[in-house]
PDB file of N, CA and C in Angstrom:
ATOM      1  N   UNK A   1      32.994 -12.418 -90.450  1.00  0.00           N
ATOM      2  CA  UNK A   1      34.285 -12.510 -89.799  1.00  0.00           C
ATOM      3  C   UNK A   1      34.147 -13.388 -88.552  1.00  0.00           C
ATOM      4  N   UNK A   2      34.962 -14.073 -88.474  1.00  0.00           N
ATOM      5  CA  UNK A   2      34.963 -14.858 -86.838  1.00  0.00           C
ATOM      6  C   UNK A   2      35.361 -14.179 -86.192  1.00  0.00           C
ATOM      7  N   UNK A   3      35.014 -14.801 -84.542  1.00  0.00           N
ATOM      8  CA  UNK A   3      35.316 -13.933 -83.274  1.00  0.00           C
ATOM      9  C   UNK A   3      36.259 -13.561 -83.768  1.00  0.00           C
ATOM     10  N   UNK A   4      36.615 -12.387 -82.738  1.00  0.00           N
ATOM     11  CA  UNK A   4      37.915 -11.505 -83.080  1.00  0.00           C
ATOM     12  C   UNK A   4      38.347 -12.080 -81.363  1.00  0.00           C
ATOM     13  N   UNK A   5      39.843 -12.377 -81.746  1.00  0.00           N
ATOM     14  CA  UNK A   5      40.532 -12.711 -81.215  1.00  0.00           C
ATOM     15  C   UNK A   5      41.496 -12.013 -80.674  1.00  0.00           C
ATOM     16  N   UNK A   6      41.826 -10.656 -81.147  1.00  0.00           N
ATOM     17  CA  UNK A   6      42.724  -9.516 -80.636  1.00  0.00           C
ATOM     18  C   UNK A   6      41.584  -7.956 -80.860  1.00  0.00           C
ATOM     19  N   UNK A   7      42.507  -6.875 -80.097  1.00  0.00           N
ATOM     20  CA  UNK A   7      42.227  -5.608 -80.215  1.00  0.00           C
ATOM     21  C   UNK A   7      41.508  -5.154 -81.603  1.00  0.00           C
ATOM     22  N   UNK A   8      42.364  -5.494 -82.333  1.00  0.00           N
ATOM     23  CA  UNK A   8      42.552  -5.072 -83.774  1.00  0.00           C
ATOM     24  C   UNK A   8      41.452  -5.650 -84.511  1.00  0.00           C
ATOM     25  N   UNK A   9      41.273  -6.862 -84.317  1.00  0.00           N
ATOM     26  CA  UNK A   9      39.529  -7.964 -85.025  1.00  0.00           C
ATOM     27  C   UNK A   9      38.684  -7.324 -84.412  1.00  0.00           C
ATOM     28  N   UNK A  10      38.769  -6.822 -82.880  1.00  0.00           N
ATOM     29  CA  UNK A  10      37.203  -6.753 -82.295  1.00  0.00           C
ATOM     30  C   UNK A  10      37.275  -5.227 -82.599  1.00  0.00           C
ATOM     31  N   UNK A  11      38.270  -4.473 -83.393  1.00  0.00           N
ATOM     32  CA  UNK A  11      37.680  -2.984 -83.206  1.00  0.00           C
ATOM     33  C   UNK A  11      37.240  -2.989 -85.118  1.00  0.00           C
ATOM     34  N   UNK A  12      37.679  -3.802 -85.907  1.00  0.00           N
ATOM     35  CA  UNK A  12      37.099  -4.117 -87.335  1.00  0.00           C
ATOM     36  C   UNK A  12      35.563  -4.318 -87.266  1.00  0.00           C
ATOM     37  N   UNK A  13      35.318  -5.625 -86.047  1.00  0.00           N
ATOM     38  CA  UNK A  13      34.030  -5.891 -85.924  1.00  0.00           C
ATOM     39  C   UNK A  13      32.737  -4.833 -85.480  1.00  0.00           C
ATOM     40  N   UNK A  14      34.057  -4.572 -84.764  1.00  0.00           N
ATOM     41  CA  UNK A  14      32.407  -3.080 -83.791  1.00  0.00           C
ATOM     42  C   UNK A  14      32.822  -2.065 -84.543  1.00  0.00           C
ATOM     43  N   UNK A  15      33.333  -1.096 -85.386  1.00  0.00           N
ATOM     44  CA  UNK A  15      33.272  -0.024 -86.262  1.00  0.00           C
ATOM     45  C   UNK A  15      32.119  -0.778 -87.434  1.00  0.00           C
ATOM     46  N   UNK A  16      31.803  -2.080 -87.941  1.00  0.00           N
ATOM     47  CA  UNK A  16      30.989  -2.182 -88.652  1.00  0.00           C
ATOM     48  C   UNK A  16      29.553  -2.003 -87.953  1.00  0.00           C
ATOM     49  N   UNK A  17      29.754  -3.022 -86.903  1.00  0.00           N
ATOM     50  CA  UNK A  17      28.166  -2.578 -85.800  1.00  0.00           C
ATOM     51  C   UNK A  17      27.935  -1.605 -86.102  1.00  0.00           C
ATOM     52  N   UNK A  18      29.070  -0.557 -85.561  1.00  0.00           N
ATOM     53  CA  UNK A  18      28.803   0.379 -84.720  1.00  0.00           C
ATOM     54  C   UNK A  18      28.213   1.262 -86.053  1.00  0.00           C
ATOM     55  N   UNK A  19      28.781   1.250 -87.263  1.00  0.00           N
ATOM     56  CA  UNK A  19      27.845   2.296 -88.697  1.00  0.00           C
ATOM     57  C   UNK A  19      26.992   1.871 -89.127  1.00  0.00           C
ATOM     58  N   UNK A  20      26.750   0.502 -88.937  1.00  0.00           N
ATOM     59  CA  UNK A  20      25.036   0.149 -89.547  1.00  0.00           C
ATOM     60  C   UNK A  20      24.114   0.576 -88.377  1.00  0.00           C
ATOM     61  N   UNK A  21      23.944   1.332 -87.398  1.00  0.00           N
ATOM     62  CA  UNK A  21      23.669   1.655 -86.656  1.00  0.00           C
ATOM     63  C   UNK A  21      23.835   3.211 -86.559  1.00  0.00           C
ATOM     64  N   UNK A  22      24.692   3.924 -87.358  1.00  0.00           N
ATOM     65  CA  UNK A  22      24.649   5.175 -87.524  1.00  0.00           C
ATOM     66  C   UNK A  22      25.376   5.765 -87.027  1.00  0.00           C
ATOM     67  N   UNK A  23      26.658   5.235 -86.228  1.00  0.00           N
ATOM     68  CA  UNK A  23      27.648   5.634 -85.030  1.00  0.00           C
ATOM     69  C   UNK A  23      28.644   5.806 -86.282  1.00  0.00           C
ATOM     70  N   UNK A  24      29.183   7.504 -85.562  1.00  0.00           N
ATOM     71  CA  UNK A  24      30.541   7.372 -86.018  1.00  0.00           C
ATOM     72  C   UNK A  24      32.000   7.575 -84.784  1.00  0.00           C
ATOM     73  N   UNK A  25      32.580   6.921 -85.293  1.00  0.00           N
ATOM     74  CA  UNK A  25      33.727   7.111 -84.208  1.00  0.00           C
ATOM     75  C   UNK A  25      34.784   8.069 -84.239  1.00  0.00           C
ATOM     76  N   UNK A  26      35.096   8.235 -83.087  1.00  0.00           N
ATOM     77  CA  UNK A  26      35.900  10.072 -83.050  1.00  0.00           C
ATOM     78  C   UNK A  26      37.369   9.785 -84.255  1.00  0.00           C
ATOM     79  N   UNK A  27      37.583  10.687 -84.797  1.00  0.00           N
ATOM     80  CA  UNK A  27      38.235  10.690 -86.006  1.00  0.00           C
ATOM     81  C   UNK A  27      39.697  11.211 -85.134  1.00  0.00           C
ATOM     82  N   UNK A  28      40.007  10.904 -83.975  1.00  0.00           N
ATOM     83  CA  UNK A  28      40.825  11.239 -83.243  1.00  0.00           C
ATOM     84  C   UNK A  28      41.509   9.687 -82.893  1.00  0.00           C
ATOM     85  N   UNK A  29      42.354   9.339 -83.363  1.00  0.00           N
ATOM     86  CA  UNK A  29      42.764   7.334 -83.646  1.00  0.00           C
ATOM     87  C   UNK A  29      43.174   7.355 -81.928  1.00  0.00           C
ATOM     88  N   UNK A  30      44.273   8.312 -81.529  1.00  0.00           N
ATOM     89  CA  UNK A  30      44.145   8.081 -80.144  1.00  0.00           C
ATOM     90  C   UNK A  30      43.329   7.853 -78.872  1.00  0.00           C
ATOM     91  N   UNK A  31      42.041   8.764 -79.134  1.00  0.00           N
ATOM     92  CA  UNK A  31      41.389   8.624 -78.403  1.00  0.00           C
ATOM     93  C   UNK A  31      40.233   7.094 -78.571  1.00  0.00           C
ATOM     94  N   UNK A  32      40.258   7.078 -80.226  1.00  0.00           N
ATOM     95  CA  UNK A  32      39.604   5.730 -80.462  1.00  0.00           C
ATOM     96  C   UNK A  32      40.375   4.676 -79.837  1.00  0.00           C
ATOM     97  N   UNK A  33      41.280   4.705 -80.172  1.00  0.00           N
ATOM     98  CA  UNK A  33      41.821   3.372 -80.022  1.00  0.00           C
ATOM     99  C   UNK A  33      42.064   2.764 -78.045  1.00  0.00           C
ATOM    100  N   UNK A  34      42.516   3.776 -77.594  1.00  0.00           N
ATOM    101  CA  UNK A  34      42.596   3.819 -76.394  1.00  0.00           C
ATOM    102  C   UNK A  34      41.058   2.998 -75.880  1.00  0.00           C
ATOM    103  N   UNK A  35      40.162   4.380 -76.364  1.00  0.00           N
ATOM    104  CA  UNK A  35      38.773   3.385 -76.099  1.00  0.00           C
ATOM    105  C   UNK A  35      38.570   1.892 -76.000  1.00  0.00           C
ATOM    106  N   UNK A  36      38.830   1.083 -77.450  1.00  0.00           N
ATOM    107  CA  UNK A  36      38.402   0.210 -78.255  1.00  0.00           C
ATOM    108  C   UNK A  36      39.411  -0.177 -77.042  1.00  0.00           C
ATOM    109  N   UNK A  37      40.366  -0.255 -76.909  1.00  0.00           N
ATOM    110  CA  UNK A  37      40.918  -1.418 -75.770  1.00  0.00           C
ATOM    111  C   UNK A  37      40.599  -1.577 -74.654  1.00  0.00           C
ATOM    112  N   UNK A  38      40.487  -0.659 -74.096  1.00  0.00           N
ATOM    113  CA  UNK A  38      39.725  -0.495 -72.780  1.00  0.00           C
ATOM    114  C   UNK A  38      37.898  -1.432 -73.258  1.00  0.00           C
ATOM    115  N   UNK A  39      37.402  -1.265 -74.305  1.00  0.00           N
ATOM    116  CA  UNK A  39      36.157  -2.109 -74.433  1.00  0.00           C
ATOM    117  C   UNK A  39      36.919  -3.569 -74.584  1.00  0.00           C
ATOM    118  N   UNK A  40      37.517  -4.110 -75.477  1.00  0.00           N
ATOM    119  CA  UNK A  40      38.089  -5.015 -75.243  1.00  0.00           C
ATOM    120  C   UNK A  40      38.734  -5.762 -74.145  1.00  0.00           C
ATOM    121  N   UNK A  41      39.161  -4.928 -73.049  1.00  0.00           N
ATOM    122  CA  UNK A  41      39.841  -5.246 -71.774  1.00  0.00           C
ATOM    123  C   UNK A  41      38.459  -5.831 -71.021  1.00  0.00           C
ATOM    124  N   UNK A  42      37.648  -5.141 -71.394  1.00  0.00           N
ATOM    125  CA  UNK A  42      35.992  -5.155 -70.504  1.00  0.00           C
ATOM    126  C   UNK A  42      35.061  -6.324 -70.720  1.00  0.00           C
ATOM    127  N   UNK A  43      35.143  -6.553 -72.032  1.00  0.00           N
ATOM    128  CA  UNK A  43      34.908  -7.617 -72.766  1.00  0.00           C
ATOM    129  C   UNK A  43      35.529  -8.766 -72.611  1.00  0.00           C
ATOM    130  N   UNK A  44      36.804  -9.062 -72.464  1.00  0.00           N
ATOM    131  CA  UNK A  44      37.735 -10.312 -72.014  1.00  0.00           C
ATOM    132  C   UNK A  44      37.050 -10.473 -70.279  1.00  0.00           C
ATOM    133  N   UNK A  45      37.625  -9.340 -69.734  1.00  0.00           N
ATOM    134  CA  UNK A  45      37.216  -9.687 -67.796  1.00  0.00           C
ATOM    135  C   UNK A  45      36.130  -9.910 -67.516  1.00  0.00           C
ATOM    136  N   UNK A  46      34.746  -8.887 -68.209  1.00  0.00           N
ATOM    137  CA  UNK A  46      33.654  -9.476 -67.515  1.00  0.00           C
ATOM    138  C   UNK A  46      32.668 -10.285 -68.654  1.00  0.00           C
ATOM    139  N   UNK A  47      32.943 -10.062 -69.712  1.00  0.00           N
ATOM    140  CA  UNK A  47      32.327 -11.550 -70.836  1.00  0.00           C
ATOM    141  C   UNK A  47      31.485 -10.003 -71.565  1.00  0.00           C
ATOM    142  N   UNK A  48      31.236  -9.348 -71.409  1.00  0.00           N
ATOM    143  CA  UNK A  48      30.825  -7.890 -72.252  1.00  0.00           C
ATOM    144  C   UNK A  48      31.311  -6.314 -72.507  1.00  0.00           C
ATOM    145  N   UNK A  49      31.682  -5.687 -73.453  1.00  0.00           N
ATOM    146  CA  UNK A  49      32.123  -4.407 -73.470  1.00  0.00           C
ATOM    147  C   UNK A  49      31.757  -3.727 -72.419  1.00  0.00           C
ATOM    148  N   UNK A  50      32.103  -3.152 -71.405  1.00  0.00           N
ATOM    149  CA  UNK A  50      31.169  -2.039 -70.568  1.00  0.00           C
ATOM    150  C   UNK A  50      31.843  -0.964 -70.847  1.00  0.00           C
ATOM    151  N   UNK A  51      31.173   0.270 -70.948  1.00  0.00           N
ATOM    152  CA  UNK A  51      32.081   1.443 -71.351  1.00  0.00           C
ATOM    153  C   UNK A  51      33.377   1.734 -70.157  1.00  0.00           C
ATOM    154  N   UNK A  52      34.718   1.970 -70.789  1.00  0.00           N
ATOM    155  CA  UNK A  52      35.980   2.250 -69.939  1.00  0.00           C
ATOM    156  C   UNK A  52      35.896   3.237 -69.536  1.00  0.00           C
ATOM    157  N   UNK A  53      35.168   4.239 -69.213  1.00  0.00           N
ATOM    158  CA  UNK A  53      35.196   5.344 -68.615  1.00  0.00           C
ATOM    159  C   UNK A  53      34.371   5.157 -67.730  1.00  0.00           C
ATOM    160  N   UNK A  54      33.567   4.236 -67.421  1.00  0.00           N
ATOM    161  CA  UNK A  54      32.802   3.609 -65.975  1.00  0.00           C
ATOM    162  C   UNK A  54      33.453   3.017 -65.096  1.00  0.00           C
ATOM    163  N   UNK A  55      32.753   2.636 -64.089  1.00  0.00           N
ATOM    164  CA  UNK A  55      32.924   1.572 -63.114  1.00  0.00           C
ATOM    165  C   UNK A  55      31.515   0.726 -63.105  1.00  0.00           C
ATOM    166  N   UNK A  56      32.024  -0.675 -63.792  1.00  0.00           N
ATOM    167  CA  UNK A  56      30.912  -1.520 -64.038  1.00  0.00           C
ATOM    168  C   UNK A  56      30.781  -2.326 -62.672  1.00  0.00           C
ATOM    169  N   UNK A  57      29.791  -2.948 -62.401  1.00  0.00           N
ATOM    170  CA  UNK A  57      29.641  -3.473 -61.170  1.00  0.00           C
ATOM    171  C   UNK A  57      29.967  -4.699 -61.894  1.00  0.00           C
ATOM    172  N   UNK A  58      30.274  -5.736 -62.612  1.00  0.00           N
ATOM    173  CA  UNK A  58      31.069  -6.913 -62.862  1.00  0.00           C
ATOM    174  C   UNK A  58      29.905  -8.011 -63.173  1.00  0.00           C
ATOM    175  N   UNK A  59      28.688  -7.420 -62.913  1.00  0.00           N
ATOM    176  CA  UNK A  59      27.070  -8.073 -63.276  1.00  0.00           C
ATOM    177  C   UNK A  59      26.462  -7.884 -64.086  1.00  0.00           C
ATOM    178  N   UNK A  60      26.532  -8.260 -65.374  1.00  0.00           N
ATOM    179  CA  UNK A  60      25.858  -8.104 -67.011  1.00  0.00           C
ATOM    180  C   UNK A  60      24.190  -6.897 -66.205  1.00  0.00           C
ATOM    181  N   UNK A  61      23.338  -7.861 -65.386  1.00  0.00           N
ATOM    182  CA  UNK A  61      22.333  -6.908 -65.357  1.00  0.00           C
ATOM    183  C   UNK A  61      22.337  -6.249 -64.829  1.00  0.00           C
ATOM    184  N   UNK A  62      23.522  -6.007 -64.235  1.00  0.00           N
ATOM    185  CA  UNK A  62      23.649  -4.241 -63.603  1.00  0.00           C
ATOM    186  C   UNK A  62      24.209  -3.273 -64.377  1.00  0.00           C
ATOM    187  N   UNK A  63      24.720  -4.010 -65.222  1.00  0.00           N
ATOM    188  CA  UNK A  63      25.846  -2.890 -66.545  1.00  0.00           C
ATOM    189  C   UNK A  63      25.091  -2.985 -67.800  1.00  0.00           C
ATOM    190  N   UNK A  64      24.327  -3.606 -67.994  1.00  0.00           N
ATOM    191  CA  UNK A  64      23.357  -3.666 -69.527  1.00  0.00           C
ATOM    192  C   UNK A  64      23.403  -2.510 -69.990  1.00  0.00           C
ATOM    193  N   UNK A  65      23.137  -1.361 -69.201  1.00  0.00           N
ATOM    194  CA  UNK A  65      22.970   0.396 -69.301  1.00  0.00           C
ATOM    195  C   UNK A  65      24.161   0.750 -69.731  1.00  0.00           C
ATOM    196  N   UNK A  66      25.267   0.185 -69.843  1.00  0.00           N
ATOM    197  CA  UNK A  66      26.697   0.766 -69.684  1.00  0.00           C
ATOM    198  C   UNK A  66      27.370  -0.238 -71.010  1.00  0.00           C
ATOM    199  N   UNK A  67      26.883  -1.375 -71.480  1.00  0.00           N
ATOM    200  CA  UNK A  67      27.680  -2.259 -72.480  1.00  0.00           C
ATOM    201  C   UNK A  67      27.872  -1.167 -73.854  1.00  0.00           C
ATOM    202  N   UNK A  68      28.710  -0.821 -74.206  1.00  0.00           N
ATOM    203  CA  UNK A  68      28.902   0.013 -75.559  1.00  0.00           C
ATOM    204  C   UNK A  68      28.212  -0.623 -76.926  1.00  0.00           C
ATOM    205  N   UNK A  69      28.193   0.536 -77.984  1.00  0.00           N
ATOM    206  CA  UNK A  69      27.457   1.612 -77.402  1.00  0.00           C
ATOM    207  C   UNK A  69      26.449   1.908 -76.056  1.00  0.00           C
ATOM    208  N   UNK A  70      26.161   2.939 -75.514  1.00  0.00           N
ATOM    209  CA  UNK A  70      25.655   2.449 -73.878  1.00  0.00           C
ATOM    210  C   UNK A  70      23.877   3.102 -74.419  1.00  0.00           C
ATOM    211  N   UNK A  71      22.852   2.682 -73.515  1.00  0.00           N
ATOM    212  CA  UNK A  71      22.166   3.286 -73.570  1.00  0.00           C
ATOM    213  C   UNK A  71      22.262   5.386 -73.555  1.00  0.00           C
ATOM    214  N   UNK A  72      23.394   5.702 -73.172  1.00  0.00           N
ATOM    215  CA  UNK A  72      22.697   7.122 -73.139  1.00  0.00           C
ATOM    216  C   UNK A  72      23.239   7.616 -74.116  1.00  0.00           C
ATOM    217  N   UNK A  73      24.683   6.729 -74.795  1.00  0.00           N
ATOM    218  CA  UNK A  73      24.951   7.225 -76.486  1.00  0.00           C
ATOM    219  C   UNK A  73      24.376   8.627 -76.839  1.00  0.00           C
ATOM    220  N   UNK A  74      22.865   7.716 -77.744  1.00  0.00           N
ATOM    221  CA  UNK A  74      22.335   8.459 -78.372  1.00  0.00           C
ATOM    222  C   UNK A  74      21.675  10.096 -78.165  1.00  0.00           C
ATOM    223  N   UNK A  75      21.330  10.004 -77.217  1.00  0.00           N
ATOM    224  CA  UNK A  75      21.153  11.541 -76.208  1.00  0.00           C
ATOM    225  C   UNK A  75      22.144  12.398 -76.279  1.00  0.00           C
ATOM    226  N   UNK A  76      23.796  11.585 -75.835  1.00  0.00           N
ATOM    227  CA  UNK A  76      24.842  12.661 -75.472  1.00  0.00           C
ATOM    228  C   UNK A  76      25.379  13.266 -76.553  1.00  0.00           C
ATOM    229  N   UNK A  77      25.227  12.061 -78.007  1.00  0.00           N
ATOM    230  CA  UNK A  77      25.901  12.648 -79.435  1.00  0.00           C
ATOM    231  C   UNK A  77      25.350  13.931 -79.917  1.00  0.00           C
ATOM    232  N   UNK A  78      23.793  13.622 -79.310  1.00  0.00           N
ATOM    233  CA  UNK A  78      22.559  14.540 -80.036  1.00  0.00           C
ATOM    234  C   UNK A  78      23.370  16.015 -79.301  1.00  0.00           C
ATOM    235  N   UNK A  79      22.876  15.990 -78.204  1.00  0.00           N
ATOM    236  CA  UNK A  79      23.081  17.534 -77.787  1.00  0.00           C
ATOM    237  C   UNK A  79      24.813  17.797 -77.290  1.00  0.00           C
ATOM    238  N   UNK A  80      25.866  16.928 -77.353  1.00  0.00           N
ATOM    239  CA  UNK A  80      26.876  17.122 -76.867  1.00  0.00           C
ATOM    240  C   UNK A  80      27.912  17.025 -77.795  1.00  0.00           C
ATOM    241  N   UNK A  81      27.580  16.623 -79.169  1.00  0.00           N
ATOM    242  CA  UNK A  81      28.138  15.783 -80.306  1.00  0.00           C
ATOM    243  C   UNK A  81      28.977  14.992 -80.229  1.00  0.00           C
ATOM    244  N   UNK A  82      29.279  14.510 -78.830  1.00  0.00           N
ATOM    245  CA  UNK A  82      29.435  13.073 -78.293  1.00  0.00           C
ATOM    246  C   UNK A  82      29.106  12.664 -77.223  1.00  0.00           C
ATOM    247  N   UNK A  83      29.570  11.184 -77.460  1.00  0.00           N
ATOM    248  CA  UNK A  83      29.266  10.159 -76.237  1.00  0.00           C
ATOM    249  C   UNK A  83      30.006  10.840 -74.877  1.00  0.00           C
ATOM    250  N   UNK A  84      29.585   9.724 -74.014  1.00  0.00           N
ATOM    251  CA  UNK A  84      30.469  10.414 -72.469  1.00  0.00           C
ATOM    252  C   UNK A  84      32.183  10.316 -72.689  1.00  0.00           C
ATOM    253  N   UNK A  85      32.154   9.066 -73.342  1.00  0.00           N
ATOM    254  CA  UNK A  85      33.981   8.749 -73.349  1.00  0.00           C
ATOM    255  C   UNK A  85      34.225   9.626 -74.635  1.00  0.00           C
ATOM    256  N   UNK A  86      33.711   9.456 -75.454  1.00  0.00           N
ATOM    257  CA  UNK A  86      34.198  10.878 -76.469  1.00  0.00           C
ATOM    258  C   UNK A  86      34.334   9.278 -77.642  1.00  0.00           C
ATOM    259  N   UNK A  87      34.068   8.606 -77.659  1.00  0.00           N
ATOM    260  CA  UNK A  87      34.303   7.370 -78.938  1.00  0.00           C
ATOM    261  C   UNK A  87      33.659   7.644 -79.625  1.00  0.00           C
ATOM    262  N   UNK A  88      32.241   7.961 -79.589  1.00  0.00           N
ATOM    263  CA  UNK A  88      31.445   8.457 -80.788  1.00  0.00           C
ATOM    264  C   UNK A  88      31.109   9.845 -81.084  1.00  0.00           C
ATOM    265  N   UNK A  89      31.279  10.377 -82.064  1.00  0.00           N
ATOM    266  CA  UNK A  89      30.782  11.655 -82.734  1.00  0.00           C
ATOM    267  C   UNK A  89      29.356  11.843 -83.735  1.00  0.00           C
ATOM    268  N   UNK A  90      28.836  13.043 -83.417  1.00  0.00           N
ATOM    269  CA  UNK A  90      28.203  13.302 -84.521  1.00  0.00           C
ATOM    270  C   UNK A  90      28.747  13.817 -85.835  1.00  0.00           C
ATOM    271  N   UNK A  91      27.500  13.630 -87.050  1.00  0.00           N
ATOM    272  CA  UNK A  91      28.042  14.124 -88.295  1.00  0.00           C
ATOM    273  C   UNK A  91      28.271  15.462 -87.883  1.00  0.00           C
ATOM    274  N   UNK A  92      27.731  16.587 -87.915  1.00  0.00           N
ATOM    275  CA  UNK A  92      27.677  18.022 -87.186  1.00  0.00           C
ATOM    276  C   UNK A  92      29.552  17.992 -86.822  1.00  0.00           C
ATOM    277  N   UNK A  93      29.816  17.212 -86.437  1.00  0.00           N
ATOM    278  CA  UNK A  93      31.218  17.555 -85.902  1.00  0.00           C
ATOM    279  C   UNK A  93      32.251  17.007 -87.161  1.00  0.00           C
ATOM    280  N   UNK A  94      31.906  16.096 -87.286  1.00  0.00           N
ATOM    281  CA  UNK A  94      32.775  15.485 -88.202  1.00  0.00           C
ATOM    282  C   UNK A  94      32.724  16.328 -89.867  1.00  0.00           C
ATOM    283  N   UNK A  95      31.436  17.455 -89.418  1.00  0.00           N
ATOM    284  CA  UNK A  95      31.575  18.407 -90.974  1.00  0.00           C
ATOM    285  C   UNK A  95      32.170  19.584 -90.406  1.00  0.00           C
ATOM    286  N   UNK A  96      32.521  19.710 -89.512  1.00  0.00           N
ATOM    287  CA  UNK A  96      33.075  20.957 -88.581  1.00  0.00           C
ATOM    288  C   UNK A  96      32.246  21.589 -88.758  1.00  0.00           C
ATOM    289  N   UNK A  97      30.573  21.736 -88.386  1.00  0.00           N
ATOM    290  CA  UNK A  97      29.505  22.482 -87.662  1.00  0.00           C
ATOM    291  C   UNK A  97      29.181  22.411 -86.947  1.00  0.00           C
ATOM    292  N   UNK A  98      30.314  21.767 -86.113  1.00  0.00           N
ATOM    293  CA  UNK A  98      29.790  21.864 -84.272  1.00  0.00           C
ATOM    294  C   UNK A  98      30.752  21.539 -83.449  1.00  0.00           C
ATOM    295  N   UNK A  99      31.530  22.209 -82.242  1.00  0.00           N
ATOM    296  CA  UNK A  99      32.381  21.647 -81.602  1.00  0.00           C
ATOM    297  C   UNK A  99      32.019  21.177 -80.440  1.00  0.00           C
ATOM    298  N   UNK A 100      33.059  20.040 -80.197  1.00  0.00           N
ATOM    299  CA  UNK A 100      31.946  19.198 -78.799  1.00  0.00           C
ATOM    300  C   UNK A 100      32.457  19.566 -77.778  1.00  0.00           C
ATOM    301  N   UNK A 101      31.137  19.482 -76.800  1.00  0.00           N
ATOM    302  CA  UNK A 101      31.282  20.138 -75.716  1.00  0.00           C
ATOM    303  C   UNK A 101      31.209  19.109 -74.803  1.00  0.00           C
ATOM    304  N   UNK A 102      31.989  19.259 -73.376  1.00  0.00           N
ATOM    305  CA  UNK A 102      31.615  18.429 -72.053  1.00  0.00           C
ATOM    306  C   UNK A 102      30.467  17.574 -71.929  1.00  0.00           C
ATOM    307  N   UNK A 103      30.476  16.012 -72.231  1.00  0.00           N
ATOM    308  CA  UNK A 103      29.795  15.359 -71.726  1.00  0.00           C
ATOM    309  C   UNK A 103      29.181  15.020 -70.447  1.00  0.00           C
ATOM    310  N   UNK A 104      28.271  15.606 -69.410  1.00  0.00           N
ATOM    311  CA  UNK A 104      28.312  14.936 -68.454  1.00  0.00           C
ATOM    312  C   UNK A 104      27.197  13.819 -67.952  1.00  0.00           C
ATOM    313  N   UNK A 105      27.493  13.226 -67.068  1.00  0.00           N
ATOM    314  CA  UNK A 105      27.674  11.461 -67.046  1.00  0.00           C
ATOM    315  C   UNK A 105      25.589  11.608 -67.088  1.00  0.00           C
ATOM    316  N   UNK A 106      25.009  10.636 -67.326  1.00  0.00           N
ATOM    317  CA  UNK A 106      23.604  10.382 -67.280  1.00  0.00           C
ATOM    318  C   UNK A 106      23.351   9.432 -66.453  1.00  0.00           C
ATOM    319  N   UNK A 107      23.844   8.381 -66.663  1.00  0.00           N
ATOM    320  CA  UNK A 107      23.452   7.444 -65.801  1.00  0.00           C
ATOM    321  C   UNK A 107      22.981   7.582 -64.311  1.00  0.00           C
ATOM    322  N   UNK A 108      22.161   7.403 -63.953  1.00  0.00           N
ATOM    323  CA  UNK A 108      21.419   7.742 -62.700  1.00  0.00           C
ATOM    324  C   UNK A 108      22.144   7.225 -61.485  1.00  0.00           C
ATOM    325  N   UNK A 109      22.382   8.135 -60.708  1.00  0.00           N
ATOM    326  CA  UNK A 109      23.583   7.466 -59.333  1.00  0.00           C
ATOM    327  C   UNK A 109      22.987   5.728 -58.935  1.00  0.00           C
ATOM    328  N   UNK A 110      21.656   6.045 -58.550  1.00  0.00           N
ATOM    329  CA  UNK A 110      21.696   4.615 -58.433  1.00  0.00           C
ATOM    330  C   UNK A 110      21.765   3.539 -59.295  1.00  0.00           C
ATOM    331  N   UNK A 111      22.123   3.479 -60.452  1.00  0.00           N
ATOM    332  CA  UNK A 111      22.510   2.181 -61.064  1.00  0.00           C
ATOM    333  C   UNK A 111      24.358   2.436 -61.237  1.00  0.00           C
ATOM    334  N   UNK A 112      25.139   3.357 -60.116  1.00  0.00           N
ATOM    335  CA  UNK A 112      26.393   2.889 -59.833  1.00  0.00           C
ATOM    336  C   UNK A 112      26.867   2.576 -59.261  1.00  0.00           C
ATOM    337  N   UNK A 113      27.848   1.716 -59.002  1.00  0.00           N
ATOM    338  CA  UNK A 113      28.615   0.754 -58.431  1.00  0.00           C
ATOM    339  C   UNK A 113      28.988   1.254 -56.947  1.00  0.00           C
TER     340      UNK A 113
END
């Protein structure tokens, strides 16, 4: 597919990333979608996704930790059966054997803004 040029291309493109990679996304379209624009909004202003539930410092190598999926993803799905913004789920949830609980934030104070 070529660049995606709207909301709608770049959330086709990253739901494929995002499952060859093993991510599933919250089966909740509101809360996805809301997401996916807010990554898109992030992606247009500073030239990379940074997760919308941050405050990115506007410097690729200060937000690398934060570009979606983020580094702490995988940790928060495991024991929280999701991410911090709630975009990704585990299977566990998505078979209704697990309800998700409060994410809270990982990222280490000092790499925030």
């Amino acid at each position: 597919m070529a660049k995606p040029q709207n909301a709608e291309q770049y959330f086709e493109v990253f739901r494929v990333h995002c499952e060859r990679k093993g991510m599933h996304f919250n089966p909740n379209i509101e809360i996805t979608w809301s997401l996916v624009e807010g990554l898109w909004t992030n992606k247009n202003r500073y030239g990379y996704p940074s997760c919308p539930c941050r405050l990115a410092c506007e410097e690729l190598e200060k937000d690398r930790d934060i570009i979606c999926p983020c580094e702490y993803a995988p940790a928060d799905i495991a024991e929280f059966g999701q991410c911090y913004c709630g975009l990704f789920v585990n299977q566990k949830y998505l078979e209704g054997k697990m309800e998700l609980r409060l994410t809270p934030e990982r990222r280490p104070f000092e790499k925030m803004c």
